[in-house]
PDB file of N, CA and C in Angstrom:
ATOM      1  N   UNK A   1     -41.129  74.169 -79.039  1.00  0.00           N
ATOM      2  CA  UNK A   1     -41.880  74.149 -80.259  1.00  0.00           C
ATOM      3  C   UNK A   1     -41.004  73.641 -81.397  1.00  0.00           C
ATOM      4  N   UNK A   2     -41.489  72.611 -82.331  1.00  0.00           N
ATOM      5  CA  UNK A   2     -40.863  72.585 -83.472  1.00  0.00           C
ATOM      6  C   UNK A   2     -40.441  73.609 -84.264  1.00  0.00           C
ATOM      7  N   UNK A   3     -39.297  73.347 -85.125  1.00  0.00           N
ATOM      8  CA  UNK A   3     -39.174  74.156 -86.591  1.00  0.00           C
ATOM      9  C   UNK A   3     -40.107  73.424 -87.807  1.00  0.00           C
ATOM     10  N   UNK A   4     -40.303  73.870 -88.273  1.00  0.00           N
ATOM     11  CA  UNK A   4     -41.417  73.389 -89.906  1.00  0.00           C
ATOM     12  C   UNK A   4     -40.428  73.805 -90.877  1.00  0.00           C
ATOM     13  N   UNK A   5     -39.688  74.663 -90.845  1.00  0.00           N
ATOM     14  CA  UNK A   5     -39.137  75.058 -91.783  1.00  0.00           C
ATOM     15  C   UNK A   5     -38.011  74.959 -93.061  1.00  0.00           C
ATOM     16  N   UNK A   6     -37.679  73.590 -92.022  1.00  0.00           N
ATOM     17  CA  UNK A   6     -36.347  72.861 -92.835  1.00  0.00           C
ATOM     18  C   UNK A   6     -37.523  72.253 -94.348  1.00  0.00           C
ATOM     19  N   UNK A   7     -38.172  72.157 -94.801  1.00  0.00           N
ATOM     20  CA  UNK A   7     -38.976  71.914 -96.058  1.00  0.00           C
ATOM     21  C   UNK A   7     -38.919  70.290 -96.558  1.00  0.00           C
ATOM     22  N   UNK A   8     -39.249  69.717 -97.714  1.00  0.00           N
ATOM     23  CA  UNK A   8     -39.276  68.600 -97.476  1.00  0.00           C
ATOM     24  C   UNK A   8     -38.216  67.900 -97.663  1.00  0.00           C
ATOM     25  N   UNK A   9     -38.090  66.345 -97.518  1.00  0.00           N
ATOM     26  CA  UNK A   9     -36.276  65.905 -97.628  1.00  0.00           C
ATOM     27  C   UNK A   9     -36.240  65.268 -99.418  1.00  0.00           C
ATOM     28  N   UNK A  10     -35.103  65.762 -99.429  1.00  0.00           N
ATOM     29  CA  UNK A  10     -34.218  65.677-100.892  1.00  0.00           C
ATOM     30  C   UNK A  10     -35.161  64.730-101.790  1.00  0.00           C
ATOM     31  N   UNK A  11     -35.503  64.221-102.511  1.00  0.00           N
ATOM     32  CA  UNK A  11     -35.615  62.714-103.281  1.00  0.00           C
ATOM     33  C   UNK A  11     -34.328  62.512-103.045  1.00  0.00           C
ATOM     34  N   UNK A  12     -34.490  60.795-103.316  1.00  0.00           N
ATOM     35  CA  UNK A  12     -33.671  60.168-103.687  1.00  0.00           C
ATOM     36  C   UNK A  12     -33.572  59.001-104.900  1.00  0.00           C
ATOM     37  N   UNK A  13     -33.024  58.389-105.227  1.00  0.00           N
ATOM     38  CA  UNK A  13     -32.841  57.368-105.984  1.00  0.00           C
ATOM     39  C   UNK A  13     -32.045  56.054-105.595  1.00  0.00           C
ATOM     40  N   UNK A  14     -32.556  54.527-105.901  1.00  0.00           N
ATOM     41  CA  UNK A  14     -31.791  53.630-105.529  1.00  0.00           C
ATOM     42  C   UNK A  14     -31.122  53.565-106.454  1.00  0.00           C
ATOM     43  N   UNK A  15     -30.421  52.519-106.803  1.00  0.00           N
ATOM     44  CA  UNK A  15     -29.148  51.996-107.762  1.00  0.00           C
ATOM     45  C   UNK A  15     -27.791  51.538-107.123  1.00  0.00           C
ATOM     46  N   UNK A  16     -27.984  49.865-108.277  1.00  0.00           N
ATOM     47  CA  UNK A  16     -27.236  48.544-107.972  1.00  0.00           C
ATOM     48  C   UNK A  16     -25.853  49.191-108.694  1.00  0.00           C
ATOM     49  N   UNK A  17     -24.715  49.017-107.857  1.00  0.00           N
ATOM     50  CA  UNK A  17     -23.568  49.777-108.724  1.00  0.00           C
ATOM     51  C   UNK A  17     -22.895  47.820-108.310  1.00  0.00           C
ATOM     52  N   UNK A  18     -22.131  47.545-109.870  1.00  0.00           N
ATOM     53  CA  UNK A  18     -21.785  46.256-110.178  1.00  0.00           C
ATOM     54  C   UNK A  18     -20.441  46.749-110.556  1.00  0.00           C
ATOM     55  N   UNK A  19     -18.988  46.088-109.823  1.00  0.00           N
ATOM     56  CA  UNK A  19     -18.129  46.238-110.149  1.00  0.00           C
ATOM     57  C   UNK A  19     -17.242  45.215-110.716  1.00  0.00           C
ATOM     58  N   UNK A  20     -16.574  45.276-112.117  1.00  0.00           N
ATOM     59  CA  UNK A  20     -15.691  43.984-113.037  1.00  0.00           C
ATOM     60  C   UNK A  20     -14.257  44.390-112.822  1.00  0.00           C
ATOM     61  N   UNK A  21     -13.924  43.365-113.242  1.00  0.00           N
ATOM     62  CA  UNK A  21     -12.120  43.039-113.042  1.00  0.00           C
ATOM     63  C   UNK A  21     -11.699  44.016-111.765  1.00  0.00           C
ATOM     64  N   UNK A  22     -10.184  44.632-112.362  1.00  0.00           N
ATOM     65  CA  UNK A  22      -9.905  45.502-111.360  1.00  0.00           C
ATOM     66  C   UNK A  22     -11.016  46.582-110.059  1.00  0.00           C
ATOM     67  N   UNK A  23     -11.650  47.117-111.021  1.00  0.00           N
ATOM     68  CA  UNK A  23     -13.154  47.822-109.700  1.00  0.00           C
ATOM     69  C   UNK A  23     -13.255  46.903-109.026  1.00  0.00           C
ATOM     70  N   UNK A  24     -13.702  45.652-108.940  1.00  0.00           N
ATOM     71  CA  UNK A  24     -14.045  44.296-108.689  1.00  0.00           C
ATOM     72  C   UNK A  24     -12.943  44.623-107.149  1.00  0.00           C
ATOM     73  N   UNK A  25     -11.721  44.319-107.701  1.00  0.00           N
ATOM     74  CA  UNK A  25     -10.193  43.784-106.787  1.00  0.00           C
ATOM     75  C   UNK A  25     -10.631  45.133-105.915  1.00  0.00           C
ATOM     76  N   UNK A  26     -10.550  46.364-106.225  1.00  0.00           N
ATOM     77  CA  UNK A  26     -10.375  47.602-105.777  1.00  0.00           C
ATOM     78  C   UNK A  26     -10.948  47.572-105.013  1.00  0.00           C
ATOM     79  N   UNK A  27     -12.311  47.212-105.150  1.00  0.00           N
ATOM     80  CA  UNK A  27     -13.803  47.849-104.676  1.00  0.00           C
ATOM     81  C   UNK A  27     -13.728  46.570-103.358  1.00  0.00           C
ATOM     82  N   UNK A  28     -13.599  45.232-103.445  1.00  0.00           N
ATOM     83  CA  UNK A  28     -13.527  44.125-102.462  1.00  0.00           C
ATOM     84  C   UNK A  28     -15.248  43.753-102.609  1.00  0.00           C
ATOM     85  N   UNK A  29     -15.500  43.668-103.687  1.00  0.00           N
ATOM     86  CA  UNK A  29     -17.061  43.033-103.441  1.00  0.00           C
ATOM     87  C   UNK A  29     -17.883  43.104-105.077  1.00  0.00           C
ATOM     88  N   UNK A  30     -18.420  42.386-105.450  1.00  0.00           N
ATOM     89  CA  UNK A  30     -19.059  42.550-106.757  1.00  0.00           C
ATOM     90  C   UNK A  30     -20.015  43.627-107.295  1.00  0.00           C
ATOM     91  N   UNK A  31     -20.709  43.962-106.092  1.00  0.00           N
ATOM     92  CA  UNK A  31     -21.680  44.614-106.467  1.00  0.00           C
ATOM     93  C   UNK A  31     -22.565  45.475-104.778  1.00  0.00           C
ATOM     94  N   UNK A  32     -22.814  46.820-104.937  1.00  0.00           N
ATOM     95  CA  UNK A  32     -23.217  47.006-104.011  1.00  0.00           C
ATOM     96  C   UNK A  32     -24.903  47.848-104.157  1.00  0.00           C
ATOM     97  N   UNK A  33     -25.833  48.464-102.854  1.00  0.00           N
ATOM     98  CA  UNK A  33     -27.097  49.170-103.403  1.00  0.00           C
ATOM     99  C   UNK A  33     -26.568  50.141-102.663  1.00  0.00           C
ATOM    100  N   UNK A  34     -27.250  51.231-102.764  1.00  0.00           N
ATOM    101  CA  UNK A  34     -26.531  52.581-103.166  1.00  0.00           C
ATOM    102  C   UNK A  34     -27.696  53.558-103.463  1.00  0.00           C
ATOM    103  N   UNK A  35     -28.136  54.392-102.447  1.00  0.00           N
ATOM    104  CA  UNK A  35     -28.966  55.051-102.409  1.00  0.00           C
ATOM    105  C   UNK A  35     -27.943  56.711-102.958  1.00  0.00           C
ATOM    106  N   UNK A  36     -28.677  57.491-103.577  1.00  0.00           N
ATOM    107  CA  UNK A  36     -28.337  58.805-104.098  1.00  0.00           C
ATOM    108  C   UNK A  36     -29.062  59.887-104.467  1.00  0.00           C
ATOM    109  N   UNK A  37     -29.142  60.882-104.225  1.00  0.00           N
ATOM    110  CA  UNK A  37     -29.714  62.148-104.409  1.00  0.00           C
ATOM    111  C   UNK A  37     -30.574  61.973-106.098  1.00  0.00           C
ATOM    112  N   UNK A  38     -31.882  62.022-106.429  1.00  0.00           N
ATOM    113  CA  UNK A  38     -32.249  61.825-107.349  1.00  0.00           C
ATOM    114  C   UNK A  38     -31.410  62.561-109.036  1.00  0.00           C
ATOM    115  N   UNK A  39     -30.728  63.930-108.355  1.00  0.00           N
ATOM    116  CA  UNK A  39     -29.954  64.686-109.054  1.00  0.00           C
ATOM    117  C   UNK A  39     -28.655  64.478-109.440  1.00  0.00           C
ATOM    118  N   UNK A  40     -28.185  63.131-108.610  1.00  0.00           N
ATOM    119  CA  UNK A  40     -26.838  62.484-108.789  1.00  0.00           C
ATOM    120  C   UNK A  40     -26.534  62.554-110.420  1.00  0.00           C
ATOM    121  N   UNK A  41     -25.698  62.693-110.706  1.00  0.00           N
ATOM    122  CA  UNK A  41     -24.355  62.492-111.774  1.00  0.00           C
ATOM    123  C   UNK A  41     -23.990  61.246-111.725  1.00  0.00           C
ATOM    124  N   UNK A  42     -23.329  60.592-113.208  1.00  0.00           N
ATOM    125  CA  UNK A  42     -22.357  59.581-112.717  1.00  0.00           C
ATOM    126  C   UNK A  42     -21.171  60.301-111.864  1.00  0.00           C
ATOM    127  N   UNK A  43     -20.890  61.294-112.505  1.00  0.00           N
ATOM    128  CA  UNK A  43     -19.551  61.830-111.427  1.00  0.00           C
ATOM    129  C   UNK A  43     -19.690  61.873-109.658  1.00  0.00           C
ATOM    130  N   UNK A  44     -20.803  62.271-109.533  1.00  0.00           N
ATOM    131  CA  UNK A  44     -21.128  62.230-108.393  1.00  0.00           C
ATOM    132  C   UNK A  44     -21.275  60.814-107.336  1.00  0.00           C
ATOM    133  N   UNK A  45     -21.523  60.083-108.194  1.00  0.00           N
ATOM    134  CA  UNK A  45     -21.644  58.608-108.222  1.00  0.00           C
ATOM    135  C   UNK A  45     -20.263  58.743-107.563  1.00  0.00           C
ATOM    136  N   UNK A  46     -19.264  58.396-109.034  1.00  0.00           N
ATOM    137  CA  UNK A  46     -18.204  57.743-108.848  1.00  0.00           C
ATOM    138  C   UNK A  46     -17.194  58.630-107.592  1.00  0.00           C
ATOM    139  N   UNK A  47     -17.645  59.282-107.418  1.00  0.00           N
ATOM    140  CA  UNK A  47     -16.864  60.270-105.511  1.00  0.00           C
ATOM    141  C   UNK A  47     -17.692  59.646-104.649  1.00  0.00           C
ATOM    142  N   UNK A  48     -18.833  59.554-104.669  1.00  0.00           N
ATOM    143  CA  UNK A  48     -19.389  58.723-103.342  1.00  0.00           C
ATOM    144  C   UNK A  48     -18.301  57.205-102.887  1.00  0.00           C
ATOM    145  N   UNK A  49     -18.803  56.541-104.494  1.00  0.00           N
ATOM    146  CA  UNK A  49     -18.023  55.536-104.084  1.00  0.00           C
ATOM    147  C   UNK A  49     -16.642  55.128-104.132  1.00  0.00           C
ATOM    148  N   UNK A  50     -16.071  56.592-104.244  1.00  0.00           N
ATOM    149  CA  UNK A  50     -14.597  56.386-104.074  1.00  0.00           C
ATOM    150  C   UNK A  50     -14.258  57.311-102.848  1.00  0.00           C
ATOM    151  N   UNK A  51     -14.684  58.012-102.036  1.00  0.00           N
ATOM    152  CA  UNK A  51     -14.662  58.594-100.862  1.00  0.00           C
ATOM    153  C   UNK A  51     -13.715  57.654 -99.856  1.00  0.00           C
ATOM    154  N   UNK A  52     -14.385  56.916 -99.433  1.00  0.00           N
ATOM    155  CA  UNK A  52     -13.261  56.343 -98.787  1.00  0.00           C
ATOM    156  C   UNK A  52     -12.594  54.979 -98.483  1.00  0.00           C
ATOM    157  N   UNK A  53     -12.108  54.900-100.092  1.00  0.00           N
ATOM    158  CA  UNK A  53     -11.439  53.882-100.849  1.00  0.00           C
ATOM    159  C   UNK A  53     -10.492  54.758-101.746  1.00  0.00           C
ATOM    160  N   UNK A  54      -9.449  54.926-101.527  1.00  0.00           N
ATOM    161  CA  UNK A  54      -8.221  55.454-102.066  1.00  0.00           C
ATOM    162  C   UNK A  54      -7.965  54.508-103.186  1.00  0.00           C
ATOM    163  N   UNK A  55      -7.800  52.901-103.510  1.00  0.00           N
ATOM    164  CA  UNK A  55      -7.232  52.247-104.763  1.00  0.00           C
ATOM    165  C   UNK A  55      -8.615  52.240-105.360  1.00  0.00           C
ATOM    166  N   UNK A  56      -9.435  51.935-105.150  1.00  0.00           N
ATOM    167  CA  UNK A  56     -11.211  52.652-105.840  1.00  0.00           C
ATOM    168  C   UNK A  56     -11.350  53.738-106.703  1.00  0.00           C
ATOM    169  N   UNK A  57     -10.735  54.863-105.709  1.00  0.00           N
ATOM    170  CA  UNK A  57     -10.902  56.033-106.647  1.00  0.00           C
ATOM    171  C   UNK A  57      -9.828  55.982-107.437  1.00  0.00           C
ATOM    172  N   UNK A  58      -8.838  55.337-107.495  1.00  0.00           N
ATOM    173  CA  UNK A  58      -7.721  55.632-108.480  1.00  0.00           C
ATOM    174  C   UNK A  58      -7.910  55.109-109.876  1.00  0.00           C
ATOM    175  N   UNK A  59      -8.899  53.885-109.265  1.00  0.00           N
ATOM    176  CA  UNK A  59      -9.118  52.733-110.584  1.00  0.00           C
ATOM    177  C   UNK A  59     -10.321  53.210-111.093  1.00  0.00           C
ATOM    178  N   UNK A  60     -11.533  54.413-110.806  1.00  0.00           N
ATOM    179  CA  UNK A  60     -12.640  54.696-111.104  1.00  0.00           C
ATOM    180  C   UNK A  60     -12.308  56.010-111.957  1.00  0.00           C
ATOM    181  N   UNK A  61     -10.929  56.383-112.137  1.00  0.00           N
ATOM    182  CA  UNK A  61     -10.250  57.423-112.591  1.00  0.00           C
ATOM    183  C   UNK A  61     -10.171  57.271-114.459  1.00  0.00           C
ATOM    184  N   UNK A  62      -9.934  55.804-114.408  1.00  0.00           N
ATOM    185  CA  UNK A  62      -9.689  54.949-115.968  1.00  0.00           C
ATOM    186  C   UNK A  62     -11.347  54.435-116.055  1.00  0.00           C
ATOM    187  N   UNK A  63     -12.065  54.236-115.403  1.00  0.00           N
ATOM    188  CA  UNK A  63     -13.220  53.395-115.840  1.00  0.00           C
ATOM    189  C   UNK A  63     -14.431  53.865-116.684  1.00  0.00           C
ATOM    190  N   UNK A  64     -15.211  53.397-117.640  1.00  0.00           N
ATOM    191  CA  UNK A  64     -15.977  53.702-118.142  1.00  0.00           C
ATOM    192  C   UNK A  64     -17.234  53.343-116.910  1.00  0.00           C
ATOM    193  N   UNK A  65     -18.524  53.619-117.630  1.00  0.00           N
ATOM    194  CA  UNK A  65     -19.631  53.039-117.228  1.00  0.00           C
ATOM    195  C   UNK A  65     -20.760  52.531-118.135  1.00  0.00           C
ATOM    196  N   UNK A  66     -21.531  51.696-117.868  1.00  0.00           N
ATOM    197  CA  UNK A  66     -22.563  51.262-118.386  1.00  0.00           C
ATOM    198  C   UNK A  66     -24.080  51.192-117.452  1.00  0.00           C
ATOM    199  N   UNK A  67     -25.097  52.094-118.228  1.00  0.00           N
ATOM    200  CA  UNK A  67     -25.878  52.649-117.495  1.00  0.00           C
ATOM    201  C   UNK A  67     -26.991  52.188-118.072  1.00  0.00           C
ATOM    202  N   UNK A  68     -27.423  51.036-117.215  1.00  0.00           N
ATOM    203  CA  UNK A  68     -28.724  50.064-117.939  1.00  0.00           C
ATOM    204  C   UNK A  68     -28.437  49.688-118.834  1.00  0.00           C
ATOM    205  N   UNK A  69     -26.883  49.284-119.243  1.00  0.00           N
ATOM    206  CA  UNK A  69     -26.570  48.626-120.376  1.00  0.00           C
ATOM    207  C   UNK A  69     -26.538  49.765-121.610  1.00  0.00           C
ATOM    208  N   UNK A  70     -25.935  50.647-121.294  1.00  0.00           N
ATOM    209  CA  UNK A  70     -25.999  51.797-122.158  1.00  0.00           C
ATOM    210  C   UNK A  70     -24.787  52.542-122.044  1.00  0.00           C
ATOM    211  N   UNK A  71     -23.648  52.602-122.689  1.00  0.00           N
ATOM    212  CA  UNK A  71     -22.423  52.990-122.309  1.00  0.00           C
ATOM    213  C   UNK A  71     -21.758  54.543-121.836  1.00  0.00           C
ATOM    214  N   UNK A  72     -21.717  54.806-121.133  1.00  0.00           N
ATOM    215  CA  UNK A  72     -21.895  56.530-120.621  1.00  0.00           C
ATOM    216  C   UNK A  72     -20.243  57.090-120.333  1.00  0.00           C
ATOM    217  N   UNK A  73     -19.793  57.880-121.256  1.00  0.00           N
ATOM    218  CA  UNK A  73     -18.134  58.281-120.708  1.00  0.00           C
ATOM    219  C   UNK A  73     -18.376  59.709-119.927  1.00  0.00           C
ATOM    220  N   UNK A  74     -19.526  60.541-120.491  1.00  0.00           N
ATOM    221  CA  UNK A  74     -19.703  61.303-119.600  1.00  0.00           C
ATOM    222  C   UNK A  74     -20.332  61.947-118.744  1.00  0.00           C
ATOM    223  N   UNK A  75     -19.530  62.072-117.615  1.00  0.00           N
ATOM    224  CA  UNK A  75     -19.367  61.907-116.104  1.00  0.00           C
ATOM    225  C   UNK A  75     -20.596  62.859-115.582  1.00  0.00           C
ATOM    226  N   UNK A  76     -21.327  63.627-116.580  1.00  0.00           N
ATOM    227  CA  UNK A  76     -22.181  64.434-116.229  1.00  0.00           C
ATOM    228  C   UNK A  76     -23.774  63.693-116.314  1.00  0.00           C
ATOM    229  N   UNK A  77     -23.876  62.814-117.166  1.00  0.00           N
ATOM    230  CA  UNK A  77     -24.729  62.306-117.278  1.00  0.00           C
ATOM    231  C   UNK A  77     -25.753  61.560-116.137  1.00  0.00           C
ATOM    232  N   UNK A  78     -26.816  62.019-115.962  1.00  0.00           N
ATOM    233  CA  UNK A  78     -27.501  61.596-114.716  1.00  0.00           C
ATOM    234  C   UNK A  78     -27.647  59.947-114.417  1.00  0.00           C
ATOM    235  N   UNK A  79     -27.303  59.833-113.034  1.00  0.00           N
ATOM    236  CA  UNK A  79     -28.101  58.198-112.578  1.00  0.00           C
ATOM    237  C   UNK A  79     -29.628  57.923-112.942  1.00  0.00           C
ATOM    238  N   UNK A  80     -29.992  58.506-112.659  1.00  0.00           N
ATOM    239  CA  UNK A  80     -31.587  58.127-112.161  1.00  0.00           C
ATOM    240  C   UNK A  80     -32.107  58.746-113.747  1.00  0.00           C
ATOM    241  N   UNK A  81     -33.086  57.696-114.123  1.00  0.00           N
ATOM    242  CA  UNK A  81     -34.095  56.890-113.813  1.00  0.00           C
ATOM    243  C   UNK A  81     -33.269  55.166-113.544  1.00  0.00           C
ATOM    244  N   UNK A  82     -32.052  55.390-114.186  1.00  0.00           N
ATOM    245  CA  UNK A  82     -31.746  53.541-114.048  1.00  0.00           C
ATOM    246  C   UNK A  82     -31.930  52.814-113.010  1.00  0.00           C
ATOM    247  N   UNK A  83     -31.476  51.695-113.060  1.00  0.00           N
ATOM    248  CA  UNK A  83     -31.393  50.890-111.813  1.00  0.00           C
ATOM    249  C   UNK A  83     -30.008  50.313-111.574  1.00  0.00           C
ATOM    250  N   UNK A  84     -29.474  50.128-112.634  1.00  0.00           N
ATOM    251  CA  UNK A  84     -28.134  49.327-112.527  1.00  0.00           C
ATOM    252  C   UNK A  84     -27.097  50.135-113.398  1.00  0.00           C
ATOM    253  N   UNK A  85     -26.058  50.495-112.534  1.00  0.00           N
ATOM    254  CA  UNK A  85     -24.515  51.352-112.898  1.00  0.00           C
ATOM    255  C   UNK A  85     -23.452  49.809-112.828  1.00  0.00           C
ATOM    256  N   UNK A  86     -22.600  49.772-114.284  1.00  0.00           N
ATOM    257  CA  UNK A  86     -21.578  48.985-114.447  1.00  0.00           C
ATOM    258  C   UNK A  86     -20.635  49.560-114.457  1.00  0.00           C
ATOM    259  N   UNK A  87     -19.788  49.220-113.244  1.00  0.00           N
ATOM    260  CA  UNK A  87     -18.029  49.565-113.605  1.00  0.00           C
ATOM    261  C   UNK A  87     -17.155  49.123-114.297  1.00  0.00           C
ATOM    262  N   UNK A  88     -16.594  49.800-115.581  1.00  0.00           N
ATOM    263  CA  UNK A  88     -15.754  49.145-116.440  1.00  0.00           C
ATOM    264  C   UNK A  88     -14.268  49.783-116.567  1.00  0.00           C
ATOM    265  N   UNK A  89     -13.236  48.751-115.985  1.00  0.00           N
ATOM    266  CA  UNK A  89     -12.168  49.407-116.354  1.00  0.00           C
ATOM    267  C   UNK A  89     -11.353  49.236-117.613  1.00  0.00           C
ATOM    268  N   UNK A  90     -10.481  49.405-117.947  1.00  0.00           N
ATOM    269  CA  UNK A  90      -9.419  49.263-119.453  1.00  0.00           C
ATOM    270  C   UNK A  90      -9.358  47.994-119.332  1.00  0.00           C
ATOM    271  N   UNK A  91      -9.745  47.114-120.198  1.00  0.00           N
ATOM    272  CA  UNK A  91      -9.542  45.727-120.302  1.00  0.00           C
ATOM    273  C   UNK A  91      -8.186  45.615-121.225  1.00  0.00           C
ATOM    274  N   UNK A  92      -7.348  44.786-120.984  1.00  0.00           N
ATOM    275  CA  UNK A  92      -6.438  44.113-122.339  1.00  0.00           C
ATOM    276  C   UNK A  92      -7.163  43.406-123.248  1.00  0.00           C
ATOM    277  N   UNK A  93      -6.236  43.277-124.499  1.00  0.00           N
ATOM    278  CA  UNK A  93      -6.726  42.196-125.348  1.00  0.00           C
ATOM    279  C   UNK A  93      -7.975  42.537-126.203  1.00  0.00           C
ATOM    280  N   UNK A  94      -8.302  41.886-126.712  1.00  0.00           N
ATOM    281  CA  UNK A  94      -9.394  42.343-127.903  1.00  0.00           C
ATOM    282  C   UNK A  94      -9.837  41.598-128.694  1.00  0.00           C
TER     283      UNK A  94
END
């Protein structure tokens, strides 16, 4: 007999995570899709995609974000409803 009881599965949320300069080098790819718990965090975010990428997470340590073009430093702030997460690290120059 089945179980019923496990209840229904999580939501989720998509989202395009786009990585510049260094994220860019770190990360080995421009841009990836990226499914996440509708309840995701950027913080939560940025451990997924530094899990298992060691120079990733080091460089996602300094990085800001931009969240639908909306600049977000903190890490608590939810993904979802957006669609598109920008990785920004310390640029030189000005």
């Amino acid at each position: 007999m089945a179980d019923h009881t496990a209840g229904p599965a999580p939501e989720t949320h998509a989202v395009t995570v786009r990585y510049f300069a260094a994220a860019r080098a770190a990360a080995g790819r421009g841009e990836q899709s990226l499914t996440v718990p509708a309840t995701a965090t950027i913080g939560d975010l940025e451990a997924q995609i530094g899990m298992d990428n060691p120079a990733l997470a080091r460089v996602l340590q300094r990085c800001t974000y931009l969240r639908d073009a909306v600049a977000v430093r903190d890490r608590a702030v939810p993904v979802a409803p957006c669609t598109t997460i920008d990785v920004l690290p310390p640029f030189a120059g000005g």
